[in-house]
Protein backbone atom coordinates (compact mmCIF):
# COMPACT_ATOMS: atom_id res chain seq x y z
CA UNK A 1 0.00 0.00 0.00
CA UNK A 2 1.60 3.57 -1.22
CA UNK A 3 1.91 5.68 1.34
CA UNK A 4 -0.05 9.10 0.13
CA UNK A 5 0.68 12.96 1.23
CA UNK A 6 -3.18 12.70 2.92
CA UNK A 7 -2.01 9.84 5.29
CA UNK A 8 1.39 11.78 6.56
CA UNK A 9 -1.01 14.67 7.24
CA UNK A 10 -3.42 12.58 8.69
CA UNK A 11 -0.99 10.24 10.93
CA UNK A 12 1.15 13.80 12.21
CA UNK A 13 -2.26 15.61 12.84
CA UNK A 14 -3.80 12.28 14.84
CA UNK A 15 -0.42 12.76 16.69
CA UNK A 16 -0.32 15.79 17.67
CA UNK A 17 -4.05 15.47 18.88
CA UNK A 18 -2.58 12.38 21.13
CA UNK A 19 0.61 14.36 22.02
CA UNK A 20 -1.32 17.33 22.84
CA UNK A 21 -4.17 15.09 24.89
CA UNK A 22 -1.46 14.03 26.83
CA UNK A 23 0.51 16.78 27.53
CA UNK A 24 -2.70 18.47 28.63
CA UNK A 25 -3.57 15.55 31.34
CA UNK A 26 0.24 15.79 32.36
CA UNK A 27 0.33 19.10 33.26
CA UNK A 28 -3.45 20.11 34.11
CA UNK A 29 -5.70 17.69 34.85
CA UNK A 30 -3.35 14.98 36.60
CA UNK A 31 -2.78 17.91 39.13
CA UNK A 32 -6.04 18.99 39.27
CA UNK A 33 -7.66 14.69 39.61
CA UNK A 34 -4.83 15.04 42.57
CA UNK A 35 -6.40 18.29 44.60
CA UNK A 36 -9.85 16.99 43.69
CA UNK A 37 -8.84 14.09 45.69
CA UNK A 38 -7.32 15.61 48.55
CA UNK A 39 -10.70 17.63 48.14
CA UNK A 40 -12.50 14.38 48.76
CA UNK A 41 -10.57 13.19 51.49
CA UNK A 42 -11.40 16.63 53.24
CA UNK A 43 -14.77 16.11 52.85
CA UNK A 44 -15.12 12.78 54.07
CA UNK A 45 -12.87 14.05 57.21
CA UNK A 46 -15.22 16.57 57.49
CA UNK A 47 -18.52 14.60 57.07
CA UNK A 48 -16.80 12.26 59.95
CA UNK A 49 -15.89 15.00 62.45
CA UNK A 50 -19.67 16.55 62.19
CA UNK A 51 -21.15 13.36 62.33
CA UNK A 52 -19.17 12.34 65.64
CA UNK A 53 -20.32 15.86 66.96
CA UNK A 54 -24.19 15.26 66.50
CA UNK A 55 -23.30 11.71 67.99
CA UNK A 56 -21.91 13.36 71.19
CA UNK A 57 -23.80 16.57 71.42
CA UNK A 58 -27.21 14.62 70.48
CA UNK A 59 -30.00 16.00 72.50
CA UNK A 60 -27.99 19.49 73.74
CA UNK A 61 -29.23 22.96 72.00
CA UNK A 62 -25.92 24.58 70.35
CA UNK A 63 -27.24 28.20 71.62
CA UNK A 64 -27.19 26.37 75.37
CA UNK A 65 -23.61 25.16 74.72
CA UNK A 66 -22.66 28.28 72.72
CA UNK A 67 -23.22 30.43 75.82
CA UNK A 68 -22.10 28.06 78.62
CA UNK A 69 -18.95 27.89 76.47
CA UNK A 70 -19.39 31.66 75.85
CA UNK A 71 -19.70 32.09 80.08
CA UNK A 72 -16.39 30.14 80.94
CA UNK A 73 -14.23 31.79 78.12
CA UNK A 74 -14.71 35.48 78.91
CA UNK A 75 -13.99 35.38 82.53
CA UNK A 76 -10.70 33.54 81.23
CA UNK A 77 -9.58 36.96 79.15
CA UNK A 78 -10.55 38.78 81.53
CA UNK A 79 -8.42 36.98 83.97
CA UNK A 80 -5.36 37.40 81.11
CA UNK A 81 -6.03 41.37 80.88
CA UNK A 82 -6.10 41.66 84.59
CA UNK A 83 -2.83 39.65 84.87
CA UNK A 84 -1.04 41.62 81.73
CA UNK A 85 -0.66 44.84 84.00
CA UNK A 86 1.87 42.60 85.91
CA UNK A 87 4.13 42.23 83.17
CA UNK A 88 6.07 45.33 82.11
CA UNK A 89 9.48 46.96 81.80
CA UNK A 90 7.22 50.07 83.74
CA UNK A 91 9.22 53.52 82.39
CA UNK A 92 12.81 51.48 81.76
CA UNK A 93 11.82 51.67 77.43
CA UNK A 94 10.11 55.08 77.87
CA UNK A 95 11.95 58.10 76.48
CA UNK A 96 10.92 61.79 75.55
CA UNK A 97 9.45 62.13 72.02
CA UNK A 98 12.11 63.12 69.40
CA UNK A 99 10.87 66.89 68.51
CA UNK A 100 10.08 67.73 64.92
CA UNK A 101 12.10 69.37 62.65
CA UNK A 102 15.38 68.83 65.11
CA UNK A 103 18.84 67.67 63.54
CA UNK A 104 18.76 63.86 64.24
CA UNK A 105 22.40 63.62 65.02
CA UNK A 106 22.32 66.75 67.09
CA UNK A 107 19.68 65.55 69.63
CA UNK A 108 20.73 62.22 69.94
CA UNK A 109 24.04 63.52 71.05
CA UNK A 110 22.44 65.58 73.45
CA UNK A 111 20.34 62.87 74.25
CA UNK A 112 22.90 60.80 74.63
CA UNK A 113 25.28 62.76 76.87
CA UNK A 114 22.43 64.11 79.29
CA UNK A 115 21.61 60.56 80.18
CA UNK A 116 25.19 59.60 81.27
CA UNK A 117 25.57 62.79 82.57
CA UNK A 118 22.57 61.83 84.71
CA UNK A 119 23.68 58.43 85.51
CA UNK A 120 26.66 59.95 86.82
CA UNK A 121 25.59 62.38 88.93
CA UNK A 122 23.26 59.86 91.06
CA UNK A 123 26.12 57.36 91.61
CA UNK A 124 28.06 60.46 92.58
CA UNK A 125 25.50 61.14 95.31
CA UNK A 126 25.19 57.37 96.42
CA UNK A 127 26.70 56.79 100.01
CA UNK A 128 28.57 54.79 99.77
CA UNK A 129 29.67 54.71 96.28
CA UNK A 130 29.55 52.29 93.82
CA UNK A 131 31.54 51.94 90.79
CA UNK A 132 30.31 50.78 87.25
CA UNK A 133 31.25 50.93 83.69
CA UNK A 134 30.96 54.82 82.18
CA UNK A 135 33.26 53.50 79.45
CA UNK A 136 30.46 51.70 77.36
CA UNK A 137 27.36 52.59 75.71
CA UNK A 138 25.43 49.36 75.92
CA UNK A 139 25.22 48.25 72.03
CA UNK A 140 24.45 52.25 71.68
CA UNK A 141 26.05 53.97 68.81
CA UNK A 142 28.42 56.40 69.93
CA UNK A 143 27.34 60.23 68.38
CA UNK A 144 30.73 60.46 66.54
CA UNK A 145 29.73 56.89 64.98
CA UNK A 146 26.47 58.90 63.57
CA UNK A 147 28.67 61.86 61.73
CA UNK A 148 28.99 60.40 58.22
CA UNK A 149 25.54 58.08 57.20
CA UNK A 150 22.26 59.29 57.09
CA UNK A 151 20.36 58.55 60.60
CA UNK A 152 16.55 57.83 60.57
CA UNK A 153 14.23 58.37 63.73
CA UNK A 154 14.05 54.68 64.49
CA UNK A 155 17.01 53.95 64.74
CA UNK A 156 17.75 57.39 67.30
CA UNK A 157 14.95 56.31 68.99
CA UNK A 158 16.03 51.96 69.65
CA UNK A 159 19.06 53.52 70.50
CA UNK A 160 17.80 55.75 72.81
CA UNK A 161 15.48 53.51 74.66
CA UNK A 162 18.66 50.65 74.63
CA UNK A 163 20.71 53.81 76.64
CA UNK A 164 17.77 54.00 78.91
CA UNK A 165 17.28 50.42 79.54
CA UNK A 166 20.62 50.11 80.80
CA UNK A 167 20.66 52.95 83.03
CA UNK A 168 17.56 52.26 84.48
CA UNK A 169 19.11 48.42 85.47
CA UNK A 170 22.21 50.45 86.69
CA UNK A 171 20.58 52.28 89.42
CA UNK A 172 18.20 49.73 89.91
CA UNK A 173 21.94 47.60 91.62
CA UNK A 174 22.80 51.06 92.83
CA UNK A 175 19.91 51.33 95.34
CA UNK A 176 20.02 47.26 96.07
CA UNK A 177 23.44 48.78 97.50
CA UNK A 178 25.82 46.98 95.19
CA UNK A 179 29.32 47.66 96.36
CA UNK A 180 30.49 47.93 92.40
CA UNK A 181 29.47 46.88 89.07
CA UNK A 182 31.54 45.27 86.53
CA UNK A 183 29.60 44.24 83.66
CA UNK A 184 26.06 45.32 82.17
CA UNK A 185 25.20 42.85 78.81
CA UNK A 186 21.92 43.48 77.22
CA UNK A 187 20.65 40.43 75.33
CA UNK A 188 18.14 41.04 71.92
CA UNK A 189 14.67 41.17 73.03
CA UNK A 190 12.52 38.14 71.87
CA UNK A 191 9.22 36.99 72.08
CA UNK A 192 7.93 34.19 74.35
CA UNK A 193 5.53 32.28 76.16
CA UNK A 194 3.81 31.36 72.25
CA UNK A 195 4.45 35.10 71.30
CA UNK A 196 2.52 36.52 74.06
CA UNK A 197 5.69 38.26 75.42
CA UNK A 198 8.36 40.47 74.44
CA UNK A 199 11.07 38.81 76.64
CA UNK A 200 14.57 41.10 77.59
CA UNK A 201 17.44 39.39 79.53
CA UNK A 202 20.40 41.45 80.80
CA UNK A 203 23.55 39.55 81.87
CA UNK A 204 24.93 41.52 85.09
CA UNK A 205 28.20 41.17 86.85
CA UNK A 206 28.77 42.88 90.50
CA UNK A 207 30.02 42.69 93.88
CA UNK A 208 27.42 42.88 96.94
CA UNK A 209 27.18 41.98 100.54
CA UNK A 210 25.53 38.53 101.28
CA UNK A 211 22.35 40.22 103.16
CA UNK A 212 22.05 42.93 100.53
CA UNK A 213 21.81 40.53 97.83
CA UNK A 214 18.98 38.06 99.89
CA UNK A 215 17.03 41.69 100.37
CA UNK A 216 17.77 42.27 96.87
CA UNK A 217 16.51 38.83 95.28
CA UNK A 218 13.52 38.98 97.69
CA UNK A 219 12.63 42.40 96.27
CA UNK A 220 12.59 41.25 92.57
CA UNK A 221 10.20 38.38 93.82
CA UNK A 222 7.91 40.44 95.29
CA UNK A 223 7.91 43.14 93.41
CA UNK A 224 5.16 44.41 91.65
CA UNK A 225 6.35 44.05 87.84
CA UNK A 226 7.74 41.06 86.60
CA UNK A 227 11.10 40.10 87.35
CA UNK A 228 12.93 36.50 86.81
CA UNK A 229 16.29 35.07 87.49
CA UNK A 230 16.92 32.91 84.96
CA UNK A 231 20.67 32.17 86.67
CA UNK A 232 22.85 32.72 89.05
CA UNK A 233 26.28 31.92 90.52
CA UNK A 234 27.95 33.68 93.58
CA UNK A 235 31.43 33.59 94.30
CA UNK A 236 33.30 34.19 97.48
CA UNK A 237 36.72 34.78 97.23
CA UNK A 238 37.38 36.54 100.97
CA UNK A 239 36.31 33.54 103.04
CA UNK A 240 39.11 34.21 105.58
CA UNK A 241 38.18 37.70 106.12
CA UNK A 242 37.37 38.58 109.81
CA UNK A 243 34.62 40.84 108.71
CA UNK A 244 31.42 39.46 106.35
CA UNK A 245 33.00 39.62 102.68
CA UNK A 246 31.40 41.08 99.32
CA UNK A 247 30.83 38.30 97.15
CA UNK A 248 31.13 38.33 93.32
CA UNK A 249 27.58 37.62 91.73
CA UNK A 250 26.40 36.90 87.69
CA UNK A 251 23.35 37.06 87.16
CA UNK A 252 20.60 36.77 84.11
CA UNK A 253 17.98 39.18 84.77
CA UNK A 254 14.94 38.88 82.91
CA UNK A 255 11.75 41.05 82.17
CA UNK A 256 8.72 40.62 79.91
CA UNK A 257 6.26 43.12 78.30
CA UNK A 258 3.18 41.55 77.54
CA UNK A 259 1.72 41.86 73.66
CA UNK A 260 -1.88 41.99 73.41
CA UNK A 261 -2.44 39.75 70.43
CA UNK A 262 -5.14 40.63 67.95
CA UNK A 263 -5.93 39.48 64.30
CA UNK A 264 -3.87 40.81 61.44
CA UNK A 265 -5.32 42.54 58.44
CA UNK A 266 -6.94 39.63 55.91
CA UNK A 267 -7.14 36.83 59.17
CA UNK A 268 -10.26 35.18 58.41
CA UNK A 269 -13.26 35.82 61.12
CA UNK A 270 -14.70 33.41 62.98
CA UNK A 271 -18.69 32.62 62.28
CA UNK A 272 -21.24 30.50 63.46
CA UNK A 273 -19.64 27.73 61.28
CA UNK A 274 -16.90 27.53 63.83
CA UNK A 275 -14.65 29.27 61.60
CA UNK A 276 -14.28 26.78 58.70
CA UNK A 277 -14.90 28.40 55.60
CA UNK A 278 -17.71 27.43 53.24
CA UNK A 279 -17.23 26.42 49.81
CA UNK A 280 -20.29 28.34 47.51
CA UNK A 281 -22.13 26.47 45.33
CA UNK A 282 -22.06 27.05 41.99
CA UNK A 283 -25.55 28.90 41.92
CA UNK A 284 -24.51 30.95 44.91
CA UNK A 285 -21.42 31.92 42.81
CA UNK A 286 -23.83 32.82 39.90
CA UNK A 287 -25.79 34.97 42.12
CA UNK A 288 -23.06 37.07 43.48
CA UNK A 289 -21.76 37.65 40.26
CA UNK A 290 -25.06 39.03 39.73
CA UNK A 291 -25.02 40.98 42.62
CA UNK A 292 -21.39 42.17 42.34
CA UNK A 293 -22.41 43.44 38.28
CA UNK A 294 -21.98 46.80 38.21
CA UNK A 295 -24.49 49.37 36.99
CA UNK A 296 -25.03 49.20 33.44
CA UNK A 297 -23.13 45.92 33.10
CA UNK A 298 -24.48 43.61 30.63
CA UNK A 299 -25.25 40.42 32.06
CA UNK A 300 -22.97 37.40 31.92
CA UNK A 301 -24.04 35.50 28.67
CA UNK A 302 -24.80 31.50 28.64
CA UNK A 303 -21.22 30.56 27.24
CA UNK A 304 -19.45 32.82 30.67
CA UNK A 305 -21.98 30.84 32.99
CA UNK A 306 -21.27 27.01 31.62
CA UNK A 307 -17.64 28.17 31.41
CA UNK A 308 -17.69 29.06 35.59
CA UNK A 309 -19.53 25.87 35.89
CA UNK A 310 -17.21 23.46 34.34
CA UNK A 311 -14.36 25.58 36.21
CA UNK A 312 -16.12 24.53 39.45
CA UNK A 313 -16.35 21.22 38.56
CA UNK A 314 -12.79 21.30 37.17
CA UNK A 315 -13.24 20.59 33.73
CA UNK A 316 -12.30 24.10 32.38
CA UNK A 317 -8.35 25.82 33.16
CA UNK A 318 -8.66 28.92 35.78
CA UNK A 319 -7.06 31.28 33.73
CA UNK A 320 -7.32 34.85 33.87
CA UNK A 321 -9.14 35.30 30.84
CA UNK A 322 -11.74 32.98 31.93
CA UNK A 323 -12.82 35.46 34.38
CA UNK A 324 -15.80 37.95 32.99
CA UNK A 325 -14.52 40.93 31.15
CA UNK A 326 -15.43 44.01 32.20
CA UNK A 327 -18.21 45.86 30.22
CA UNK A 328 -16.96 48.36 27.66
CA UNK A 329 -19.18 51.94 27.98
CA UNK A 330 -21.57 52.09 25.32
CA UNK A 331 -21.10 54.43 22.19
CA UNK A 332 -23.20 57.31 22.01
């Protein structure tokens, strides 16, 4: 049998409809057959959960159990907002508002010189004295490190609280009555406690009397913000002293700020479907579409509404020009 031109065409067009038939279920509907089975698994997980619920709620009214469940939950936040007030850094972060139209490297200089300037004076009037470090800033930029980049009010303003932080922990050894200070390392902050706080360890080293350092630990446990120890090692290195010795303390010190958690912009709300969204039907779909039309819109012809029902049976491609075009203004 001769082979004629009408057979080639025939035999590379019956090919390309297989080629292209399979290239289509390769890369379309094989993934689509696999999410519309995940889909059905879903379902069926679904179907089971509800069904188990009517089996072990059978006979109970959901508005009864809606606001028993209602009556133990709320006393519950309110018992987490009345407890929140107990953990902050109270005025240790808070600093004066950076004025407007001020030099940013100017004030935080100024800034920056009145609060050492400050933290010297008080040990100055502390009887008896105590030494510390004056030498370092903290993890604070230095104002000379500020003279050649461009500085934005942020970053003034971390630095700024950092600078206050410190100081604030400084005098907080100076009135436990901490003979001197050798070391003040402040530690990133970080959340904790499933992101409910914003945790802040310092690591101290200093010398202190035995009894001052009992009065001192008993005042961070009873005091009214929240203070932690997360470790501690004391060091005597006088034992043979014929007086009571200082001994050498470490210490990490840690605070919390609580963070009132609320939903972000685009978290999904919770309804009286116990916040699992609902798949709309296709006619529910056809309806808003409808509704959603905008004033002098032509309406959606018969070949756009099969074409959204096959998609929702996943028998068309979601494409983006599947999706209704929008109407052109009519000629005058």
């Amino acid at each position: 049998m001769k082979i004629r031109r009408e057979h080639i065409i025939a035999i590379i067009v019956l090919a390309l409809l297989v080629g292209g038939g399979a290239a289509v279920y390769q890369f379309y509907y094989k993934n689509e057959l696999a999410e519309y089975a995940l889909n059905l698994k879903r379902l069926d997980d679904l179907e089971k959960t509800l069904n188990r619920l009517q089996t072990t709620f059978s006979g109970y009214k959901p508005d009864v159990l809606v606001a028993a469940n209602r009556g133990e939950i709320q006393p519950l936040a309110d018992e987490v907002v009345q407890r929140s007030t107990f953990f902050n850094t109270g005025d240790w972060l808070q600093i004066d508002p950076i004025p407007q139209g001020k030099m940013l490297k100017f004030y935080y200089e100024e800034q920056f010189n009145k609060a050492f300037n400050d933290l010297r004076q008080y040990a100055a009037s502390r009887t008896p004295s105590c030494s510390y470090p004056d030498t370092i800033t903290f993890g604070a930029p230095k104002p000379e490190d500020m003279v050649n980049r461009v500085v934005t009010a942020d970053e003034v303003e971390r630095a700024l609280r950092r600078i206050h932080f410190a100081c604030s922990t400084i005098r907080l050894l100076m009135e436990a009555k901490a003979v001197a200070i050798m070391q003040v390392e402040m530690w990133p902050a970080r959340r904790g406690f499933s992101g409910m706080m914003s945790l802040r360890i310092t690591g101290l080293s200093f010398v202190m009397y035995y009894k001052d350092l009992v009065a001192f630990l008993e005042s961070l446990r009873t005091n009214e913000r929240y203070f932690s120890v997360n470790a501690l090692s004391i060091q005597n290195r006088y034992m043979r002293w014929p007086v009571e010795p200082p001994v050498e303390v470490k210490m990490l010190l840690s605070q919390a700020d609580f963070l009132p958690s609320a939903p972000g912009p685009g978290a999904p709300q919770l309804s009286n479907t116990g916040g699992v969204p609902q798949a709309k039907s296709p006619a529910e779909q056809l309806r808003q579409a409808d509704i959603s039309r905008k004033p002098g819109e032509a309406p959606d012809t018969m070949w756009q509404k099969t074409r959204l029902w096959l998609q929702n049976h996943y028998l068309w491609p979601r494409t983006k020009s599947a999706a209704r075009p929008e109407s052109q203004p009519k000629k005058k």
